[in-house]
N, C-alpha and C. Protein backbone atom coordinates (compact mmCIF):
# COMPACT_ATOMS: atom_id res chain seq x y z
N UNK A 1 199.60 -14.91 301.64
CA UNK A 1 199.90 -13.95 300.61
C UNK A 1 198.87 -14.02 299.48
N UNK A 2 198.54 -14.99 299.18
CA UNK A 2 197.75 -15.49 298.17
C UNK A 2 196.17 -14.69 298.13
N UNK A 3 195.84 -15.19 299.46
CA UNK A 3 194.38 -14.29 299.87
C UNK A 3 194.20 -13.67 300.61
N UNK A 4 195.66 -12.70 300.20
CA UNK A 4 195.35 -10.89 300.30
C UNK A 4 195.03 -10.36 299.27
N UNK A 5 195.92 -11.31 298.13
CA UNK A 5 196.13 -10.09 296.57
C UNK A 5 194.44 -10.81 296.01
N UNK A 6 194.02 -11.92 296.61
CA UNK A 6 192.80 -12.39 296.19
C UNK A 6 191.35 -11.47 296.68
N UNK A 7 191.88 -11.05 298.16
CA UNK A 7 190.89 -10.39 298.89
C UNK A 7 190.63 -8.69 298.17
N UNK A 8 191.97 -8.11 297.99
CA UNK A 8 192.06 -7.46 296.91
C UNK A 8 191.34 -6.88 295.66
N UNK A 9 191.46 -7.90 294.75
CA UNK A 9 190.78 -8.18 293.78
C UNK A 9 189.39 -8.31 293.66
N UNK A 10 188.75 -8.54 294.92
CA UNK A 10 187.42 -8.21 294.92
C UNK A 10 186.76 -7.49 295.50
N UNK A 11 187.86 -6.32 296.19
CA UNK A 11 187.63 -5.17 296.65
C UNK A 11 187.27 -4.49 295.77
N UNK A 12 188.63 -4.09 294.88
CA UNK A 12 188.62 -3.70 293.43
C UNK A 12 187.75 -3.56 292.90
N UNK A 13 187.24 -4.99 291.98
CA UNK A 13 185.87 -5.27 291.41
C UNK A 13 184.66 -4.78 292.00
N UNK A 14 184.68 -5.08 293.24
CA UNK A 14 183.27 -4.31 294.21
C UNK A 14 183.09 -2.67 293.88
N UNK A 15 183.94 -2.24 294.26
CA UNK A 15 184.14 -0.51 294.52
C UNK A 15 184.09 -0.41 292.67
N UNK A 16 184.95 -0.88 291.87
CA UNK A 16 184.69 -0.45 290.18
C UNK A 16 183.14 -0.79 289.79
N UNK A 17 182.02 -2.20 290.15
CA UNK A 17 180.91 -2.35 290.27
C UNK A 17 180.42 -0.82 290.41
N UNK A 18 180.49 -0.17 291.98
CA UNK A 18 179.62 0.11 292.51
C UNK A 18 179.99 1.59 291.70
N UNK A 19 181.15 2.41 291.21
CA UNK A 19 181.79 3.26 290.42
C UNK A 19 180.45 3.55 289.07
N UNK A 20 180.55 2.30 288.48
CA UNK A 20 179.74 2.19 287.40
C UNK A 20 177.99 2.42 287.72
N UNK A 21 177.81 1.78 288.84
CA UNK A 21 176.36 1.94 288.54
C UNK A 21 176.03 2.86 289.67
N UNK A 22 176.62 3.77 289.99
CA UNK A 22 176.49 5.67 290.78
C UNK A 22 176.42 6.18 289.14
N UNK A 23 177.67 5.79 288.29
CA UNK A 23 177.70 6.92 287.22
C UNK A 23 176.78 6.53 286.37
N UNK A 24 176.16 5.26 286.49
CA UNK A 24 175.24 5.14 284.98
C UNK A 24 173.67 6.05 286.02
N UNK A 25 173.67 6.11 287.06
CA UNK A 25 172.31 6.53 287.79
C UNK A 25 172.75 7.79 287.82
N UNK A 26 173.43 8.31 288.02
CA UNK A 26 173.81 10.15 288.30
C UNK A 26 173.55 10.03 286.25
N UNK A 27 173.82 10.00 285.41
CA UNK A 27 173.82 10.21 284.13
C UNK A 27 172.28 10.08 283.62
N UNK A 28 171.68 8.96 284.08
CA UNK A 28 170.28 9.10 283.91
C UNK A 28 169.35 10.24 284.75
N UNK A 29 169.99 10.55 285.90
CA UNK A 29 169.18 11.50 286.16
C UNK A 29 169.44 13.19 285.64
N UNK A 30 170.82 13.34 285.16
CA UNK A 30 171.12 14.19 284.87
C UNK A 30 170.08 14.67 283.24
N UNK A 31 169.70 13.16 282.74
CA UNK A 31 169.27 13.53 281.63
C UNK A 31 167.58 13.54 281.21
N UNK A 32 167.11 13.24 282.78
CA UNK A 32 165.84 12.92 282.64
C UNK A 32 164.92 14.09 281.98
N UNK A 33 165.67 15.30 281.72
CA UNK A 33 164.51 16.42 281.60
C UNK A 33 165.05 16.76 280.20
N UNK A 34 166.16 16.04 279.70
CA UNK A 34 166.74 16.40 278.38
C UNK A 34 165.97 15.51 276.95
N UNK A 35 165.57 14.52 277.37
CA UNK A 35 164.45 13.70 276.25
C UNK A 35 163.13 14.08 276.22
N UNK A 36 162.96 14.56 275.00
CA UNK A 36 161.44 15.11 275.11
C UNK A 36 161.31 13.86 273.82
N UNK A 37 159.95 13.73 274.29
CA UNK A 37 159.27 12.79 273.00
C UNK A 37 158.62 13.26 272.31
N UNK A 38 158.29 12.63 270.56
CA UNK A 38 157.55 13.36 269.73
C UNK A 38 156.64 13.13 270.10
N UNK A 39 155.33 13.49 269.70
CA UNK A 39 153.79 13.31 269.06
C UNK A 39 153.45 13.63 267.86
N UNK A 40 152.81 13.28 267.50
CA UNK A 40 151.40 14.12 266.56
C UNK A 40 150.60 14.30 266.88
N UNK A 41 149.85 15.03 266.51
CA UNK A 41 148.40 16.13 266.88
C UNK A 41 147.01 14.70 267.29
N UNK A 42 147.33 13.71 266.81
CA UNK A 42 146.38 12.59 267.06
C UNK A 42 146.69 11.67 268.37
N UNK A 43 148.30 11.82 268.67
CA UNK A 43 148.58 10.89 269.82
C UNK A 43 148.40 11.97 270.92
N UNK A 44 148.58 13.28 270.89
CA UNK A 44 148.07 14.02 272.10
C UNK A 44 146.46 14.13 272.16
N UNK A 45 145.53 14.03 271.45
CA UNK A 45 144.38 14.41 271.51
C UNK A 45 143.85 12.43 272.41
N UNK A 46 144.86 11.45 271.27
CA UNK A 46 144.11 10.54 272.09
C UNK A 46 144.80 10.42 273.70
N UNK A 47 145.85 10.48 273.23
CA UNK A 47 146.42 10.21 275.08
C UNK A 47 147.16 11.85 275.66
N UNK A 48 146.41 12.46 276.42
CA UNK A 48 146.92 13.97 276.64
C UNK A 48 148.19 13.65 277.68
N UNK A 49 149.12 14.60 277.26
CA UNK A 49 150.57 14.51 278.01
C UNK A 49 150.12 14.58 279.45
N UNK A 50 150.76 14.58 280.59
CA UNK A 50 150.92 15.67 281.58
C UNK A 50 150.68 17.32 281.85
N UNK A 51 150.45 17.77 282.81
CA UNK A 51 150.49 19.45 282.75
C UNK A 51 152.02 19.86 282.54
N UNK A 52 153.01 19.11 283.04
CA UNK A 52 154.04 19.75 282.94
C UNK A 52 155.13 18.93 282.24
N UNK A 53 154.62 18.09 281.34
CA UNK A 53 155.42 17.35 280.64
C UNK A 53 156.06 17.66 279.41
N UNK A 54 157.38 17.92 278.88
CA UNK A 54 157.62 18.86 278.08
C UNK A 54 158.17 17.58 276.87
N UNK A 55 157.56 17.88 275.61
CA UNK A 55 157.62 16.96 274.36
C UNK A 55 157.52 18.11 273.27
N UNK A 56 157.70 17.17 272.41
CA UNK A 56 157.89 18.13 270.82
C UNK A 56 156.26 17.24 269.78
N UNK A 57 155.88 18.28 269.32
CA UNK A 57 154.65 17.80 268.83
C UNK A 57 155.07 18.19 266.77
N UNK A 58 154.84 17.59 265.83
CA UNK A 58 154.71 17.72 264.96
C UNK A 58 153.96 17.63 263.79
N UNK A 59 154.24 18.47 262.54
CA UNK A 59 152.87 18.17 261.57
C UNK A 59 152.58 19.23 260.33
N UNK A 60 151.55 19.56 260.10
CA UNK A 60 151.60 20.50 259.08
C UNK A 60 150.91 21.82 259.51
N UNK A 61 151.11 23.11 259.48
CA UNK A 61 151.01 24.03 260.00
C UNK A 61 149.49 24.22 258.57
N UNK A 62 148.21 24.30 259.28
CA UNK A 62 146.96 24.57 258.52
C UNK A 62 147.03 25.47 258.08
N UNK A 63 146.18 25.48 257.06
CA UNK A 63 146.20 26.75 256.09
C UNK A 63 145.24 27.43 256.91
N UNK A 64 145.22 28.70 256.74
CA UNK A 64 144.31 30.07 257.45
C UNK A 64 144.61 30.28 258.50
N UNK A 65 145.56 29.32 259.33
CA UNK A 65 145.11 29.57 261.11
C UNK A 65 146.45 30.07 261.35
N UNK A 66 147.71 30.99 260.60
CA UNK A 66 149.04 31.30 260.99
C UNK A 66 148.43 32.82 261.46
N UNK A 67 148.26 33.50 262.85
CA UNK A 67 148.17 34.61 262.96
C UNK A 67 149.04 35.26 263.75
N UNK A 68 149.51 36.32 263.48
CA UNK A 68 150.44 37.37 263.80
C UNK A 68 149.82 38.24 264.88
N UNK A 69 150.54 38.38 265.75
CA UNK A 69 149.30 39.37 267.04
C UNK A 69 150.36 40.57 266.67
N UNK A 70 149.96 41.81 267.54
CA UNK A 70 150.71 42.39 267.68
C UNK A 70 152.10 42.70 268.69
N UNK A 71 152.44 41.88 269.35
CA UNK A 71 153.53 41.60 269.85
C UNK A 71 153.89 40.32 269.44
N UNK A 72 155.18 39.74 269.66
CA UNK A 72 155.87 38.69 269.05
C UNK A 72 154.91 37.34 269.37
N UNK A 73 153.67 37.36 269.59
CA UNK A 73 152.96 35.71 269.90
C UNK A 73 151.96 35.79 268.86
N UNK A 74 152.83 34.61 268.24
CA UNK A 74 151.96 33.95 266.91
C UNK A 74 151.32 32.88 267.07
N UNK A 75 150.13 32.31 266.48
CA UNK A 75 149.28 31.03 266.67
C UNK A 75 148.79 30.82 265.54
N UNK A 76 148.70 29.48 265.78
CA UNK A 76 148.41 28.73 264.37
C UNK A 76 148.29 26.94 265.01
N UNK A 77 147.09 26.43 264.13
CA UNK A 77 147.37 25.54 264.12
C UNK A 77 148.27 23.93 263.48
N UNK A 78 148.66 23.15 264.05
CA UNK A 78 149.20 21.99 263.57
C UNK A 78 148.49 20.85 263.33
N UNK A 79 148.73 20.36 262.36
CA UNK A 79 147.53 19.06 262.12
C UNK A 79 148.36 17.75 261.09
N UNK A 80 148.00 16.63 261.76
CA UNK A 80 148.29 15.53 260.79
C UNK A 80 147.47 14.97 259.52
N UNK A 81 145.91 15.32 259.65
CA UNK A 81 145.17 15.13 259.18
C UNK A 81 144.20 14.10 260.06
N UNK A 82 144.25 13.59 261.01
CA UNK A 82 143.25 13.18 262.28
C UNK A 82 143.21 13.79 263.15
N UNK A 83 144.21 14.94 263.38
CA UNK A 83 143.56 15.62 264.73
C UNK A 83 144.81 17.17 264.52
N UNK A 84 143.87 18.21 264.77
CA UNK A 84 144.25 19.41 264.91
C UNK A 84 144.78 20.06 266.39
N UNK A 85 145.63 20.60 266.80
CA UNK A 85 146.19 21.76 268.23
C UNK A 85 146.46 22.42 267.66
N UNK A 86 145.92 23.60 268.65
CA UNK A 86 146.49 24.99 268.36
C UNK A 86 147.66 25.25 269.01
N UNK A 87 148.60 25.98 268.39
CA UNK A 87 149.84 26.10 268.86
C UNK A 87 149.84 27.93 269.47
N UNK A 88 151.01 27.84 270.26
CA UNK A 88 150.85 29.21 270.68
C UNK A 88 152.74 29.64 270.75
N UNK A 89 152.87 30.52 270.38
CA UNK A 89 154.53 31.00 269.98
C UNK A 89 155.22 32.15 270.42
N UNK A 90 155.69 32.56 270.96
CA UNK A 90 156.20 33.99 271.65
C UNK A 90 157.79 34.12 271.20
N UNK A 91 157.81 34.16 270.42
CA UNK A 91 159.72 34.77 269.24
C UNK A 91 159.34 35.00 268.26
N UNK A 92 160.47 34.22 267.02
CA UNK A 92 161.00 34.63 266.26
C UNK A 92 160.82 33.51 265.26
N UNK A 93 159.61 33.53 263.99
CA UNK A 93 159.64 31.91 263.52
C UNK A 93 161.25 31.93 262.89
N UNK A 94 161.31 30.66 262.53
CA UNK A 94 162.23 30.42 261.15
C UNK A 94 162.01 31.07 260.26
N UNK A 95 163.00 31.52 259.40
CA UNK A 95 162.15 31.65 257.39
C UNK A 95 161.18 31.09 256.81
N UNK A 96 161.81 29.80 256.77
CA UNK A 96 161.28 28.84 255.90
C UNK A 96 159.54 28.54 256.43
N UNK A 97 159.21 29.37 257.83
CA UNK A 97 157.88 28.65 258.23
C UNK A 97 157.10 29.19 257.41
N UNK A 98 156.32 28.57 257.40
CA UNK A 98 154.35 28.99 256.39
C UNK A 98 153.57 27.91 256.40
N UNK A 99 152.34 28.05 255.79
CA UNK A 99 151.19 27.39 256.27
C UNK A 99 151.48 26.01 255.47
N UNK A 100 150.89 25.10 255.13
CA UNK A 100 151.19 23.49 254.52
C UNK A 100 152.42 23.23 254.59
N UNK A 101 152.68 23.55 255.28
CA UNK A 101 154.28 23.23 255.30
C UNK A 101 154.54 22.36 256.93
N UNK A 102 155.62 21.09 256.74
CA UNK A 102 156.08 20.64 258.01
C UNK A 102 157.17 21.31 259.09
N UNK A 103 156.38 21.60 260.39
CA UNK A 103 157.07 22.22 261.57
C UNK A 103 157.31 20.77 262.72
N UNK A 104 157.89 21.08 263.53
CA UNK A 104 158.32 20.69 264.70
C UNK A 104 158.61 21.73 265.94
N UNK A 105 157.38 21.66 266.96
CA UNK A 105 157.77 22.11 267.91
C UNK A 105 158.14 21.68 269.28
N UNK A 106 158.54 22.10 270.12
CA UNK A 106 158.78 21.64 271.70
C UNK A 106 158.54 22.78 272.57
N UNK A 107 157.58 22.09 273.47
CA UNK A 107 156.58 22.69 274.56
C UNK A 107 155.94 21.99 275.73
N UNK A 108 155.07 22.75 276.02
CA UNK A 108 154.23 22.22 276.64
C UNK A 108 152.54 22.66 276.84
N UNK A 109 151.65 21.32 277.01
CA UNK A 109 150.35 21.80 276.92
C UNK A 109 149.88 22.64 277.86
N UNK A 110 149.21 23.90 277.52
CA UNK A 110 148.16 24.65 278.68
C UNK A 110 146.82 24.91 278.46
N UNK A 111 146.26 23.62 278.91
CA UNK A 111 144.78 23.77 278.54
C UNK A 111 144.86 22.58 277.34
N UNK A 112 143.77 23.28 276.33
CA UNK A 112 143.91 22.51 275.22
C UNK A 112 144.96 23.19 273.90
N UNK A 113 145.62 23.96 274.42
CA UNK A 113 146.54 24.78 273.72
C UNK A 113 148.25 24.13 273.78
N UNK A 114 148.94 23.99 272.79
CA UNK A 114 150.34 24.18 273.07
C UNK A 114 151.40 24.89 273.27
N UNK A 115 152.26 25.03 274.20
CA UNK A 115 152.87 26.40 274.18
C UNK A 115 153.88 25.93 273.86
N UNK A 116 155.01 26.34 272.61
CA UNK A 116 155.91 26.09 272.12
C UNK A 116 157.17 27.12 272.85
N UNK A 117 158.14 26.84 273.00
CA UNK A 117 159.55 27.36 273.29
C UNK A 117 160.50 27.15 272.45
N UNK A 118 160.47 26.30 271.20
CA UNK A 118 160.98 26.23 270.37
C UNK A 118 159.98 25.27 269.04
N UNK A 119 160.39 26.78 268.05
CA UNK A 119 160.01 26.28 266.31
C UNK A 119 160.86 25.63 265.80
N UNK A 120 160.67 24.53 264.82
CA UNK A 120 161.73 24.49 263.66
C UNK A 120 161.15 23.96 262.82
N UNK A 121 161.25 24.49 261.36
CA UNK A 121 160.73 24.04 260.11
C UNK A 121 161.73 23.43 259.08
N UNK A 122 160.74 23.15 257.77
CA UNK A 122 161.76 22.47 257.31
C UNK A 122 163.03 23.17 256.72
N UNK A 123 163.76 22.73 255.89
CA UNK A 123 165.36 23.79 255.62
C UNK A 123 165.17 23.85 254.01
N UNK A 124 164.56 23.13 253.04
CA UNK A 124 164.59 23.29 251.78
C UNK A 124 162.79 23.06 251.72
N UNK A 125 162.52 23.09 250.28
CA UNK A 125 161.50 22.82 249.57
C UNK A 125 161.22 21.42 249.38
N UNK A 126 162.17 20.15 249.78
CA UNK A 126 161.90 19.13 250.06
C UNK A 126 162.14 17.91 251.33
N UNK A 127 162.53 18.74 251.52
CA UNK A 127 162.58 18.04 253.47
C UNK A 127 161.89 17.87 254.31
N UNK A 128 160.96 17.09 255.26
CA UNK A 128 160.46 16.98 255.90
C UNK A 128 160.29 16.30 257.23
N UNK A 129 160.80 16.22 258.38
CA UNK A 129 161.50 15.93 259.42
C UNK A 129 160.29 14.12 258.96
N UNK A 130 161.37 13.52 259.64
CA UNK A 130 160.98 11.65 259.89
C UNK A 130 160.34 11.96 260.77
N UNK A 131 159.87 12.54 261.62
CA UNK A 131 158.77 11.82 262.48
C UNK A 131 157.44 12.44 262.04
N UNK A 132 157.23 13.28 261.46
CA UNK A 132 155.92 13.97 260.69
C UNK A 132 155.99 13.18 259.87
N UNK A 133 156.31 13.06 259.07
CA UNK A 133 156.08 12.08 257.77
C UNK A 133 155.92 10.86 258.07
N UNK A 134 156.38 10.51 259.22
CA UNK A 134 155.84 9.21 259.87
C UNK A 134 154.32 9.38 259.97
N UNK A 135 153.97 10.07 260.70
CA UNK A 135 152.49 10.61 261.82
C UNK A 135 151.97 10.80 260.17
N UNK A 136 152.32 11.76 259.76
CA UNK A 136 151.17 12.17 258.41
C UNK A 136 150.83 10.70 257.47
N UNK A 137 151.96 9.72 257.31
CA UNK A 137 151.76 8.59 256.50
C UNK A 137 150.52 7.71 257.00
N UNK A 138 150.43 7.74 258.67
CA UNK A 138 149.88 6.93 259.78
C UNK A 138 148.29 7.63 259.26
N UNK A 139 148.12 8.92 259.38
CA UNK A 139 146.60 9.05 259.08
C UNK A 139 146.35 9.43 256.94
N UNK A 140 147.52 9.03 256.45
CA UNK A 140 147.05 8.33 255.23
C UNK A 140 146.92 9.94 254.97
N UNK A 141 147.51 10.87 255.24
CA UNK A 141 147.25 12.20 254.60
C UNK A 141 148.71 12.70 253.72
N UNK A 142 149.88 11.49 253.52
CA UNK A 142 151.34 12.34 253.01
C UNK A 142 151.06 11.97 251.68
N UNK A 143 151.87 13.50 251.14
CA UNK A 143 151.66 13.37 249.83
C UNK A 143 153.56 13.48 249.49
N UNK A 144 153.64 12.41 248.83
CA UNK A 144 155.54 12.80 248.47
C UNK A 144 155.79 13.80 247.65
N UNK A 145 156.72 14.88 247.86
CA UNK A 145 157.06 15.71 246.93
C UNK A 145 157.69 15.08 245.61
N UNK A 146 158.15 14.43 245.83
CA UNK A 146 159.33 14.00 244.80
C UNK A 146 158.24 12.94 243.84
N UNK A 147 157.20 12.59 243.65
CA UNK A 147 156.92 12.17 243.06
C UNK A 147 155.46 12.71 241.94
């Protein structure tokens, strides 16, 4: 009787084991295409993504280079202050976008170009997403508003 309910018990444990690590592997794969990583304009120029690797690149949108085509694809470049991409855009910016100002996009590279699928800028006059202000501090180009 003893080592049935024993034999049991590590049936149990086996099959709940094996429960757990199907769902922790079905969950990682479910999410493999859902993490995009940042950059800045200096970590793609030194180490270039993949062709089809999809990440979010951030930084300060240069002055002169925001152009308006005549259908909805806008370009402009992004820059940390060590290294410049040109970005390429087909919607609808935010409001708040304009030139010296911090964006965040997510895309992917074609060529030496980025193709964005999604903008987002900042939301007030003093906000600036943490990972740009990271990257901009790194090439010694942030200037704090608040001070």
């Amino acid at each position: 009787m003893r080592s049935l309910k024993k034999k049991r018990r590590i049936q149990i444990l086996l099959v709940t084991a094996l429960a757990l690590v199907v769902s922790t592997a079905l969950i990682g794969y479910a999410l493999r295409d859902g993490i995009n990583f940042f950059r800045s304009p200096t970590q793609v120029v030194q180490d270039p993504p993949k062709a089809d690797e999809t990440f979010r690149i951030g930084g300060l949108v240069e002055i002169g280079t925001l152009k308006r085509g005549e259908s909805e694809v806008i370009t402009f470049n992004v820059t940390d202050g060590g290294a410049t991409i040109p970005v390429r855009f087909a919607g609808v910016l935010p409001d708040l976008f304009a030139e010296n100002q911090g964006m965040i996009g997510t895309g992917k590279m074609e060529g030496d170009v980025f193709v964005a699928q999604e903008i987002l800028a900042k939301h007030d006059e003093s906000y600036m997403p943490a990972e740009v202000i990271d990257a901009l501090k790194e090439q010694g180009v942030y200037q704090d508003p608040n001070s």
